[in-house]
C-alpha atoms as a PDB file:
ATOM      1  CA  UNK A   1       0.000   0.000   0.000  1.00  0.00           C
ATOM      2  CA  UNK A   2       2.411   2.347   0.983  1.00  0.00           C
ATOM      3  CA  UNK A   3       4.669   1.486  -2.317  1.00  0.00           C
ATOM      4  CA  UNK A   4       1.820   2.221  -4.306  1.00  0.00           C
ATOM      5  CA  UNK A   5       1.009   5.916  -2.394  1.00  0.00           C
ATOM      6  CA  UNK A   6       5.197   6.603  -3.068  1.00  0.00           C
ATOM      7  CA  UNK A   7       4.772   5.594  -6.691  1.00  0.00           C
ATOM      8  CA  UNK A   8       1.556   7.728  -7.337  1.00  0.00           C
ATOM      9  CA  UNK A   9       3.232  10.843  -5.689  1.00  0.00           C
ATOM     10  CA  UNK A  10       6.406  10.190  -7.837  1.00  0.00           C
ATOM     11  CA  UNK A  11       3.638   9.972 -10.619  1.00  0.00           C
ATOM     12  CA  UNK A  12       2.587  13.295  -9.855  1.00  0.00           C
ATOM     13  CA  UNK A  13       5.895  14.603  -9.448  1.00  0.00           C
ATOM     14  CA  UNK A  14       6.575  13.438 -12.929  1.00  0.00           C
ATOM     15  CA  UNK A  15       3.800  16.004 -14.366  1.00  0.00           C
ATOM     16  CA  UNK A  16       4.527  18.329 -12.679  1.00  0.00           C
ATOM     17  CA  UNK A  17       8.454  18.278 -14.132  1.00  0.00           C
ATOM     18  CA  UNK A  18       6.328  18.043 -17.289  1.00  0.00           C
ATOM     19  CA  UNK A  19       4.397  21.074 -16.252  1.00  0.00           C
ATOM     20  CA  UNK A  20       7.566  22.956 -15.178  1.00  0.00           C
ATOM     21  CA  UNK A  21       9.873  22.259 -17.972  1.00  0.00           C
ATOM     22  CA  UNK A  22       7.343  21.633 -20.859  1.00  0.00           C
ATOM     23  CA  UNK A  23       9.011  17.784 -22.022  1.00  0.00           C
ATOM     24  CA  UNK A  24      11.187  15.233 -21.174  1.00  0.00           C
ATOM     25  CA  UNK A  25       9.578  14.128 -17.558  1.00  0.00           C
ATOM     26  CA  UNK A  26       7.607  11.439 -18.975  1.00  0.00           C
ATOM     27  CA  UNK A  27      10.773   9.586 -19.538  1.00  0.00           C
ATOM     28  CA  UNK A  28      11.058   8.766 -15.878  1.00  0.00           C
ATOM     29  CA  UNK A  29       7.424   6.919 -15.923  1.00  0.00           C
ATOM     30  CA  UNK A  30       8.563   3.514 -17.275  1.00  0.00           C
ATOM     31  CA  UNK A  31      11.554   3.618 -14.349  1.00  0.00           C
ATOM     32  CA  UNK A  32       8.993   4.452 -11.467  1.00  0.00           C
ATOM     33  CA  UNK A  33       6.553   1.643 -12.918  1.00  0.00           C
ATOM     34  CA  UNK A  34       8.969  -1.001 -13.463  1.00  0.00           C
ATOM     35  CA  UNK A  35      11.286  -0.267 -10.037  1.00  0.00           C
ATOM     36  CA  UNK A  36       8.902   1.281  -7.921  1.00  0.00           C
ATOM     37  CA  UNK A  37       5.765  -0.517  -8.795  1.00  0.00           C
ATOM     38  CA  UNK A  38       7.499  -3.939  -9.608  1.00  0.00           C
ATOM     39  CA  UNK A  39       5.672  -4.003 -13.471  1.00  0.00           C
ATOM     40  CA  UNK A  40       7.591  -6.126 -15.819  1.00  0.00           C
ATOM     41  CA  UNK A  41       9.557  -4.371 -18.141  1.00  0.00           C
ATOM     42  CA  UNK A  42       7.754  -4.534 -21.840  1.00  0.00           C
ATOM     43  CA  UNK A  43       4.180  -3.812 -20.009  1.00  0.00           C
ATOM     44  CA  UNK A  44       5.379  -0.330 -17.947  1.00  0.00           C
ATOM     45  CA  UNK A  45       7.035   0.575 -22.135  1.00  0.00           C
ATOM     46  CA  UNK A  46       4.276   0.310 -22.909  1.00  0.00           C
ATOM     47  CA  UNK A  47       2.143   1.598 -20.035  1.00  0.00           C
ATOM     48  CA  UNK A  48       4.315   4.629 -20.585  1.00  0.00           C
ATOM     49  CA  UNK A  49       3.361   5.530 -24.050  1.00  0.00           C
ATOM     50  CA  UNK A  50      -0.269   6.288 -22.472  1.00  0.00           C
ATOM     51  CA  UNK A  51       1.333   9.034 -20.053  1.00  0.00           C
ATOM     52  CA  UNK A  52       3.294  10.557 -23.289  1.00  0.00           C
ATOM     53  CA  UNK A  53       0.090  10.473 -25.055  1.00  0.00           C
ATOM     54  CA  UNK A  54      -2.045  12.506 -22.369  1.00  0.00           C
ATOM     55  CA  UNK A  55       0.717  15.002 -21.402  1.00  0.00           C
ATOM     56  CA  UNK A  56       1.365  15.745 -25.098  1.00  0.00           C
ATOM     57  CA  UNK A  57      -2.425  16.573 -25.277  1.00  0.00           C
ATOM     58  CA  UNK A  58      -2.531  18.672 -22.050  1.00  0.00           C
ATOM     59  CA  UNK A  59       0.489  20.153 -22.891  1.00  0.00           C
ATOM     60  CA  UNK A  60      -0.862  21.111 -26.716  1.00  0.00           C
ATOM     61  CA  UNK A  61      -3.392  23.081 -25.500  1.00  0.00           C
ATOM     62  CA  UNK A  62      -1.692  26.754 -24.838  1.00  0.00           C
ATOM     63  CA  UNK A  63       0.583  26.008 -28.022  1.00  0.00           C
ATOM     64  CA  UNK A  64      -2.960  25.724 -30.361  1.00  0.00           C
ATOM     65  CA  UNK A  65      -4.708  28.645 -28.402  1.00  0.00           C
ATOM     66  CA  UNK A  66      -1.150  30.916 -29.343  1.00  0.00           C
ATOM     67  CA  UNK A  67      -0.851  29.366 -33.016  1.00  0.00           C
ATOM     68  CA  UNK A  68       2.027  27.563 -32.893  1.00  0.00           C
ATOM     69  CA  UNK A  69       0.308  24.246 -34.257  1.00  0.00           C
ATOM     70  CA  UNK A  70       1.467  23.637 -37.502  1.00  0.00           C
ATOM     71  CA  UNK A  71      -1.389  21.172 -39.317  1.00  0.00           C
ATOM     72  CA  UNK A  72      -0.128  20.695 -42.346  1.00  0.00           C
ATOM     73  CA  UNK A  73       3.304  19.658 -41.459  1.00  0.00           C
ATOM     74  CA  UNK A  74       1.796  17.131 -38.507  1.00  0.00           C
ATOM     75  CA  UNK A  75      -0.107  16.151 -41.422  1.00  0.00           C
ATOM     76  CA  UNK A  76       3.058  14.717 -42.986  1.00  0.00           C
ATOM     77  CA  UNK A  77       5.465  13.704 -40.475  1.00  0.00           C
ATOM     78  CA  UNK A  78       2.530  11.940 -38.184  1.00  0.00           C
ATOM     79  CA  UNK A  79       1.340   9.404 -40.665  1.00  0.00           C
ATOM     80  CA  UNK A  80       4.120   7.485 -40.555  1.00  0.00           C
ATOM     81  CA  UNK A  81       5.111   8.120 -37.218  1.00  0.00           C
ATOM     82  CA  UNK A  82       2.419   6.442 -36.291  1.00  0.00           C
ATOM     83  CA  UNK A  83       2.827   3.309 -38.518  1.00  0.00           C
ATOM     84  CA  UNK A  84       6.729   3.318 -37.190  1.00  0.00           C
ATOM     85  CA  UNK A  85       5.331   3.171 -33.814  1.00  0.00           C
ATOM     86  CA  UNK A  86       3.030   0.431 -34.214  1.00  0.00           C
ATOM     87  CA  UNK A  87       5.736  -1.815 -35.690  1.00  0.00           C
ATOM     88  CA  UNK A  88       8.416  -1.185 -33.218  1.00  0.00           C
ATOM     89  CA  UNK A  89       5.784  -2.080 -30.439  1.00  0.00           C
ATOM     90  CA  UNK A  90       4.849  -5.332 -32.717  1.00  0.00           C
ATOM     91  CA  UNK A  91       8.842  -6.245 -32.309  1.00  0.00           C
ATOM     92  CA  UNK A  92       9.185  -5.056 -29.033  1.00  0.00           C
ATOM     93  CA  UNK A  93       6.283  -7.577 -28.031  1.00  0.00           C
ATOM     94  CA  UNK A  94       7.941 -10.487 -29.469  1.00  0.00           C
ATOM     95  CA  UNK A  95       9.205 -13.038 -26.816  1.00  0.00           C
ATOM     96  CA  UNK A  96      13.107 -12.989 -28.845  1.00  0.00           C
ATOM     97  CA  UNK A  97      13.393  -9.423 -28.014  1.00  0.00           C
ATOM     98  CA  UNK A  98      14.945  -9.691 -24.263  1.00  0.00           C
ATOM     99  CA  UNK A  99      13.048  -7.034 -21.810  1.00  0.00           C
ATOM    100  CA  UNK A 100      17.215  -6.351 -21.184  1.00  0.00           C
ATOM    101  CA  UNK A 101      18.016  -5.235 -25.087  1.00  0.00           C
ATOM    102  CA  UNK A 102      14.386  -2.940 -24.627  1.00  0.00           C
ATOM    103  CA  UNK A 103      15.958  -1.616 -21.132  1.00  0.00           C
ATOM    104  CA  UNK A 104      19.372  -0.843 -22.840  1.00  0.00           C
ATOM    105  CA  UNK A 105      17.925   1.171 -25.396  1.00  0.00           C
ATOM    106  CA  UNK A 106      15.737   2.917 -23.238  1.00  0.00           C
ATOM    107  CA  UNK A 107      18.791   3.525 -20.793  1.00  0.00           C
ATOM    108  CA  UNK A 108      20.836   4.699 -24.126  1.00  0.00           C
ATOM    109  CA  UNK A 109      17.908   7.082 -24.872  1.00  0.00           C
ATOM    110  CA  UNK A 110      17.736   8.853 -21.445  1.00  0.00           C
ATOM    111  CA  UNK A 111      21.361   9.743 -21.815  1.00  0.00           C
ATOM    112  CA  UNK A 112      20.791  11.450 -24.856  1.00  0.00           C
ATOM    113  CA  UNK A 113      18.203  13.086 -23.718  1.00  0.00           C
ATOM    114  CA  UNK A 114      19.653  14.168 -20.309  1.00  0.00           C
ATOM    115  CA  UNK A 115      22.240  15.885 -22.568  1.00  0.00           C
ATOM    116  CA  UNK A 116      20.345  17.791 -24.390  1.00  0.00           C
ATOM    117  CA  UNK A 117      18.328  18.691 -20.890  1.00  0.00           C
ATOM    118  CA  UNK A 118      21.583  19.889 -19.170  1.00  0.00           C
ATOM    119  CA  UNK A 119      23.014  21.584 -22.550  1.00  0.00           C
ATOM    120  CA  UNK A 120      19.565  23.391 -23.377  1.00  0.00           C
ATOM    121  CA  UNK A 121      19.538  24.457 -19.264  1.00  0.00           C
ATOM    122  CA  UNK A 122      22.865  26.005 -19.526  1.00  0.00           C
ATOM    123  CA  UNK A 123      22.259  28.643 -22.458  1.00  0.00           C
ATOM    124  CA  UNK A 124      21.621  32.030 -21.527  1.00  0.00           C
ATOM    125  CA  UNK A 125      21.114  33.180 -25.012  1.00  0.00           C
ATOM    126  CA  UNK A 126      18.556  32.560 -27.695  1.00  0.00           C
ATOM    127  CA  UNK A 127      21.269  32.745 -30.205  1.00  0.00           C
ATOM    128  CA  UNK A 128      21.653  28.950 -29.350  1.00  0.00           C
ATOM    129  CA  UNK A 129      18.804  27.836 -30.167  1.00  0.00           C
ATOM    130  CA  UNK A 130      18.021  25.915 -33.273  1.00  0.00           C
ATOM    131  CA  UNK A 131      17.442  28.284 -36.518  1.00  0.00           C
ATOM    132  CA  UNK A 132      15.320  27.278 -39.192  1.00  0.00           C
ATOM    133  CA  UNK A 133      17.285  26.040 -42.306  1.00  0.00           C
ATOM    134  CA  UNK A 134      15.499  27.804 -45.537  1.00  0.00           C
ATOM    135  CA  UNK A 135      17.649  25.173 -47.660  1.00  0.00           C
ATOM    136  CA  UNK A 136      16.100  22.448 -46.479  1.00  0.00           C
ATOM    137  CA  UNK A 137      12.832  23.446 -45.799  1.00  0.00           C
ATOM    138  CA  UNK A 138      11.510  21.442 -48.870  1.00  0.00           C
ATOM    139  CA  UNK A 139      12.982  18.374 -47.614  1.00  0.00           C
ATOM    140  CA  UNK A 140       9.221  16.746 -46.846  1.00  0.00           C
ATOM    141  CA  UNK A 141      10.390  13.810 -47.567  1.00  0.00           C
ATOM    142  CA  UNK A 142      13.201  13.596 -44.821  1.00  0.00           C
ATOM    143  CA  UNK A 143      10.685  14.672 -42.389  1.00  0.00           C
ATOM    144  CA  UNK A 144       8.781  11.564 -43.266  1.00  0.00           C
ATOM    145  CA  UNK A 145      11.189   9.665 -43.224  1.00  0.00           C
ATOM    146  CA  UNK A 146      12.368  10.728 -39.668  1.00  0.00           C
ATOM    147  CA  UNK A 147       9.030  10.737 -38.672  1.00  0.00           C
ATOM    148  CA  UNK A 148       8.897   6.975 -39.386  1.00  0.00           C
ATOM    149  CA  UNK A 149      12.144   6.188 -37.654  1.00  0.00           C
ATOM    150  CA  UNK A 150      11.477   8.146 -34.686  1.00  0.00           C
ATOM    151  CA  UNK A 151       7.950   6.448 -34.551  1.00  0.00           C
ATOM    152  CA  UNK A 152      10.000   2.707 -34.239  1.00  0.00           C
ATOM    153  CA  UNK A 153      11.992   3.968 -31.423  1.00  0.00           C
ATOM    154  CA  UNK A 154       8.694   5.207 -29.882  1.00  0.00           C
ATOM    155  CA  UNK A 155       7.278   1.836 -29.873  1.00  0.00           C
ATOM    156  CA  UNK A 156      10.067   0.018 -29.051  1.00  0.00           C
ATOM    157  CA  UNK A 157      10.817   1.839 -25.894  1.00  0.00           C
ATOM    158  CA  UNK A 158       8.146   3.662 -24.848  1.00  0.00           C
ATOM    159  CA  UNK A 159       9.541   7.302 -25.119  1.00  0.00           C
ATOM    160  CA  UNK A 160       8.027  10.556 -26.808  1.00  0.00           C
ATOM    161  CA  UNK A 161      10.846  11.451 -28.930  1.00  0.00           C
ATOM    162  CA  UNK A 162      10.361  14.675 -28.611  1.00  0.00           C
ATOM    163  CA  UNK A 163      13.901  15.750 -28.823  1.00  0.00           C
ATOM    164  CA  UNK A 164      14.203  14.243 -31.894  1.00  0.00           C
ATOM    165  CA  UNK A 165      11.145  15.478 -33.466  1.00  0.00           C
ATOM    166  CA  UNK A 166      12.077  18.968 -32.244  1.00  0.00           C
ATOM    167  CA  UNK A 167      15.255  19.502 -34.122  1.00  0.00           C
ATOM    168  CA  UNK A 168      13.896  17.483 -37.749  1.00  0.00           C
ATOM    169  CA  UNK A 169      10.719  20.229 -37.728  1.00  0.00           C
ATOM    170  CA  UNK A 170      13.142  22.879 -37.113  1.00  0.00           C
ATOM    171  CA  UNK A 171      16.134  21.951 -39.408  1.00  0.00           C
ATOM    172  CA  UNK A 172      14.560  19.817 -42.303  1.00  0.00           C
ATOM    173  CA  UNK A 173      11.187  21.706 -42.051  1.00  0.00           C
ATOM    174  CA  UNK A 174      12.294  25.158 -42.000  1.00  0.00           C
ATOM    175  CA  UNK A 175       9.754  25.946 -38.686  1.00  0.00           C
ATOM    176  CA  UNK A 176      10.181  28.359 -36.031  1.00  0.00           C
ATOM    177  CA  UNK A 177      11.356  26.816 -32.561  1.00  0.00           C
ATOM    178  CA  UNK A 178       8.112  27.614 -30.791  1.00  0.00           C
ATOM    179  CA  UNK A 179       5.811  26.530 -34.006  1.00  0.00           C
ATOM    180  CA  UNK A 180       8.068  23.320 -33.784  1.00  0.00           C
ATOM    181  CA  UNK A 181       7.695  22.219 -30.140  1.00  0.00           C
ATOM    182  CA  UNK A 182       3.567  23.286 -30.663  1.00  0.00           C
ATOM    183  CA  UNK A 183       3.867  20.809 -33.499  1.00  0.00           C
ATOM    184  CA  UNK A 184       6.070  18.044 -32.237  1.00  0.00           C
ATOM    185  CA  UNK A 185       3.146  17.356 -29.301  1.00  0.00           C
ATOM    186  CA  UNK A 186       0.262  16.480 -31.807  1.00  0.00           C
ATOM    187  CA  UNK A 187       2.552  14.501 -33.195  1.00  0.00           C
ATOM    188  CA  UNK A 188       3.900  12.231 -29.909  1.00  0.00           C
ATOM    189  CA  UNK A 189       0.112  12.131 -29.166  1.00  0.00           C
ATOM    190  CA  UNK A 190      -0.972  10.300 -31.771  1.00  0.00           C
ATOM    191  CA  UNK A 191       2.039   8.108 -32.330  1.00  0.00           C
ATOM    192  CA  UNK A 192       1.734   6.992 -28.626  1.00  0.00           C
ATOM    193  CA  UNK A 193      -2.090   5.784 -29.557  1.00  0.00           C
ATOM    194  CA  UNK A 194      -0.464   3.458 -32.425  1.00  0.00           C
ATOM    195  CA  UNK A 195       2.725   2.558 -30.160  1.00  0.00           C
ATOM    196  CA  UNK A 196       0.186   1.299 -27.362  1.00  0.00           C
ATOM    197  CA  UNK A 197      -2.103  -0.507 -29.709  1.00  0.00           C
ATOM    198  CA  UNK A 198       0.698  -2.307 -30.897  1.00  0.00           C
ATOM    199  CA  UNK A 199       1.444  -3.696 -27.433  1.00  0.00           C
ATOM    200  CA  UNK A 200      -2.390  -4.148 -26.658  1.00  0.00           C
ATOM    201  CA  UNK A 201      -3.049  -7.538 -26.890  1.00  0.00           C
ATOM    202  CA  UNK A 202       0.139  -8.471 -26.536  1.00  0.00           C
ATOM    203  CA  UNK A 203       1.691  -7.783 -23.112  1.00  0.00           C
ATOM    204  CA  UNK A 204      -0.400  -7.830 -19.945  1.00  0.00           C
ATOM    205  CA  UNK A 205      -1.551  -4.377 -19.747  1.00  0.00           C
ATOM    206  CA  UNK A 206      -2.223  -3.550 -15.794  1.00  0.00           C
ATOM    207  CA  UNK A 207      -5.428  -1.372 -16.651  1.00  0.00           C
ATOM    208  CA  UNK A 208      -6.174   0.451 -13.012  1.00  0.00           C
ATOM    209  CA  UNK A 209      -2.702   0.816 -12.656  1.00  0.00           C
ATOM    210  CA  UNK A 210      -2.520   2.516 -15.839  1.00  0.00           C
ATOM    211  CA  UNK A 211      -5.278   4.366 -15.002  1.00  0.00           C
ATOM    212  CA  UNK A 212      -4.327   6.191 -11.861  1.00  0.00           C
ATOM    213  CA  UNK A 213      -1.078   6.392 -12.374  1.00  0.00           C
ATOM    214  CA  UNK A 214      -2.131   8.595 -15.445  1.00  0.00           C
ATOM    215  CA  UNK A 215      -4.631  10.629 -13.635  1.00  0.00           C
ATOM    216  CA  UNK A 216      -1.791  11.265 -10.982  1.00  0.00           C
ATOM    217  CA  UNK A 217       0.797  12.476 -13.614  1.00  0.00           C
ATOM    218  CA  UNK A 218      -1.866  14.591 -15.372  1.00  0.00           C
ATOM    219  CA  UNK A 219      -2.792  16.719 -12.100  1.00  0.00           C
ATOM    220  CA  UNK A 220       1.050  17.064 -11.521  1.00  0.00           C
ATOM    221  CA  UNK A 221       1.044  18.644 -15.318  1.00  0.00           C
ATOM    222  CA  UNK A 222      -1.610  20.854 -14.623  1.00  0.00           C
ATOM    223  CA  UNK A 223       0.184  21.618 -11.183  1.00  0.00           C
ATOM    224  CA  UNK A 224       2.954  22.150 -12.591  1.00  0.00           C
ATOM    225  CA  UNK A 225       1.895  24.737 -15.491  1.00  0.00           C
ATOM    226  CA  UNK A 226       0.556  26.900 -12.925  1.00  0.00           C
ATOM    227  CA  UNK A 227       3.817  26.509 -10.808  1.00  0.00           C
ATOM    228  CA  UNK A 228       5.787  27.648 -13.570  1.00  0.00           C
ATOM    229  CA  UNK A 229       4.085  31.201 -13.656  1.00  0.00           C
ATOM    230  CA  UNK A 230       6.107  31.783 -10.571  1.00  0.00           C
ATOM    231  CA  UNK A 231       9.033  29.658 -11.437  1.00  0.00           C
ATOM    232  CA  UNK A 232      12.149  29.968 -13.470  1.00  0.00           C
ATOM    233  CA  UNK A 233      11.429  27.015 -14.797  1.00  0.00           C
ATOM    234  CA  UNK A 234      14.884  27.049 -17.588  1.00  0.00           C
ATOM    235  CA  UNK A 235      16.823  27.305 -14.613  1.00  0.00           C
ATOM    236  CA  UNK A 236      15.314  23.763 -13.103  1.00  0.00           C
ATOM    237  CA  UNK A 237      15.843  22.114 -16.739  1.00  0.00           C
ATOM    238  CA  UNK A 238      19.486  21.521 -16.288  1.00  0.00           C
ATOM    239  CA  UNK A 239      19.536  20.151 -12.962  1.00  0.00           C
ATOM    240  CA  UNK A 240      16.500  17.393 -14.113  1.00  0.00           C
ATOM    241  CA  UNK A 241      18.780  16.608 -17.002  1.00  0.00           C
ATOM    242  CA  UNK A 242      21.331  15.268 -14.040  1.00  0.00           C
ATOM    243  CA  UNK A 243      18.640  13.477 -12.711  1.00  0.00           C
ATOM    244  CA  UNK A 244      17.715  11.775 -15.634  1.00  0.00           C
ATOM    245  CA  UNK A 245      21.038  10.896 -16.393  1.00  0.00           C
ATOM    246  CA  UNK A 246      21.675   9.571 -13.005  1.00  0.00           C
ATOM    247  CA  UNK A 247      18.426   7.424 -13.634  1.00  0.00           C
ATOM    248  CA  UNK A 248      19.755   6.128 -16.776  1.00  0.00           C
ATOM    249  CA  UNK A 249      23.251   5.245 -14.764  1.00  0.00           C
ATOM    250  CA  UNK A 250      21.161   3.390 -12.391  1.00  0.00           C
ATOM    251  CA  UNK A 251      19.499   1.689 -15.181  1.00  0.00           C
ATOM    252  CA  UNK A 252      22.521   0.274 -16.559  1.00  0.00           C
ATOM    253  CA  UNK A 253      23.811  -0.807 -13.854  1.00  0.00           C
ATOM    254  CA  UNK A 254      21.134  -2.705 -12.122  1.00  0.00           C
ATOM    255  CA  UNK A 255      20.569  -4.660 -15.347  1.00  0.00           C
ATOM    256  CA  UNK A 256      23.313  -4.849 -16.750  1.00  0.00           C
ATOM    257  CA  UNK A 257      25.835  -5.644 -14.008  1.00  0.00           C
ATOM    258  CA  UNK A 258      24.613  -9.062 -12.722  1.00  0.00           C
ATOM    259  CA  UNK A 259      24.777 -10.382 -16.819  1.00  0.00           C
ATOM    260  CA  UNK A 260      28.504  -8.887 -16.962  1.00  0.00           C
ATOM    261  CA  UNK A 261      29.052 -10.503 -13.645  1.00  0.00           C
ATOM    262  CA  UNK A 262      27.998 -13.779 -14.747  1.00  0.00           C
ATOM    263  CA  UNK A 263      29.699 -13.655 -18.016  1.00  0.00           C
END
């Protein structure tokens, strides 16, 4: 009982990072499920995808109202984000793929995103930011192409992707940053509905579980967006990003040390 209080306040804790620093929290779900919660591996991936899904819609909302939702370039890049998504779940449920090799990737994936976190933190000018590349702004079909291979990694490890969807709508597309990251969450929304489907059906889904552990993490992201009127909330960004990494560290290490060990 108590276990289950901790890892619904860590849920909530996780939106309201989300809240705070507008991505990248959700990556700490499928850790908290799987270590906290004791879920198997492949079901809190998957699990996972449903948080991404809801705080990509929450977090949508003030980016649509301020016209930074680009339609017609979600149009194009979500299609087959969404198929990639389903078919790296499909492989990710097969019994050949090791819940380690998942848990590696994943553990890979929160290092490269903690770096970004902790570089992104540390600028104090917007000159650092990602510019727009006019020469490549006709590249659609790069887009759609990313869009598909950031979809697979979606699926297969239960993670947003929004720092990679970020940069390919900014540098391939030719967007503004904040027309980008308005973008990028319509997109992770509905390539986490394919990623899940693909694992419906086939991993054991823990449905309540799922359910309030969502519900938890969504009332942290609402907490957290009001927090963050009153917060230097860039300031926080690169101290999570050491947190994350440290998670990742931890990741590794648990699951990887007692296979080295007995090697």
């Amino acid at each position: 009982m108590l276990i289950s209080i901790f890892g619904h306040l860590l849920a909530v804790a996780i939106g309201i990072s989300l809240g705070l620093i507008g991505g990248g929290g959700s990556i700490l779900a499928a850790p908290v499920l799987i270590y906290i919660m004791g879920v198997p591996s492949k079901s809190a991936l998957a699990m996972t995808l449903v948080i991404v899904g809801v705080a990509s819609l929450i977090g949508v909302l003030p980016h649509w109202r301020n016209g930074n939702v680009n339609l017609r370039t979600a149009a194009l890049f979500a299609p087959p984000a969404m198929v990639g998504a389903y078919l790296g779940a499909r492989v990710a449920s097969l019994d050949a793929v090791l819940p380690i090799l998942q848990l590696g990737v994943f553990a890979a994936m929160m290092v490269f995103a903690s770096v970004l976190m902790i570089r992104k933190g540390s600028r104090h000018s917007s000159k650092a930011e990602l510019m727009p590349d006019e020469m490549h702004g006709g590249q659609w079909w790069a887009i759609a192409a990313e869009g598909l291979g950031v979809g697979m990694l979606t699926g297969f490890v239960g993670i947003g992707g929004g720092f990679l969807v970020i940069p390919a709508l900014v540098l391939l597309g030719g967007m503004p940053m904040k027309e980008a990251v308005g973008t990028s969450l319509i997109i992770l929304a509905l390539k986490s509905v394919t990623g899940f489907a693909g694992y419906v059906g086939n991993v054991p889904i823990q449905w309540d579980l799922l359910m309030s552990f969502t519900i938890a993490a969504g009332s942290g992201i609402i907490l957290g967006a009001y927090i963050n009127r009153f917060v230097a909330a860039k300031q926080l960004e690169k101290g999570f990003g050491y947190f994350v990494l440290a998670v990742a560290v931890f990741i590794i290490i648990r699951e990887f040390t007692p296979m080295l060990a007995g090697a």
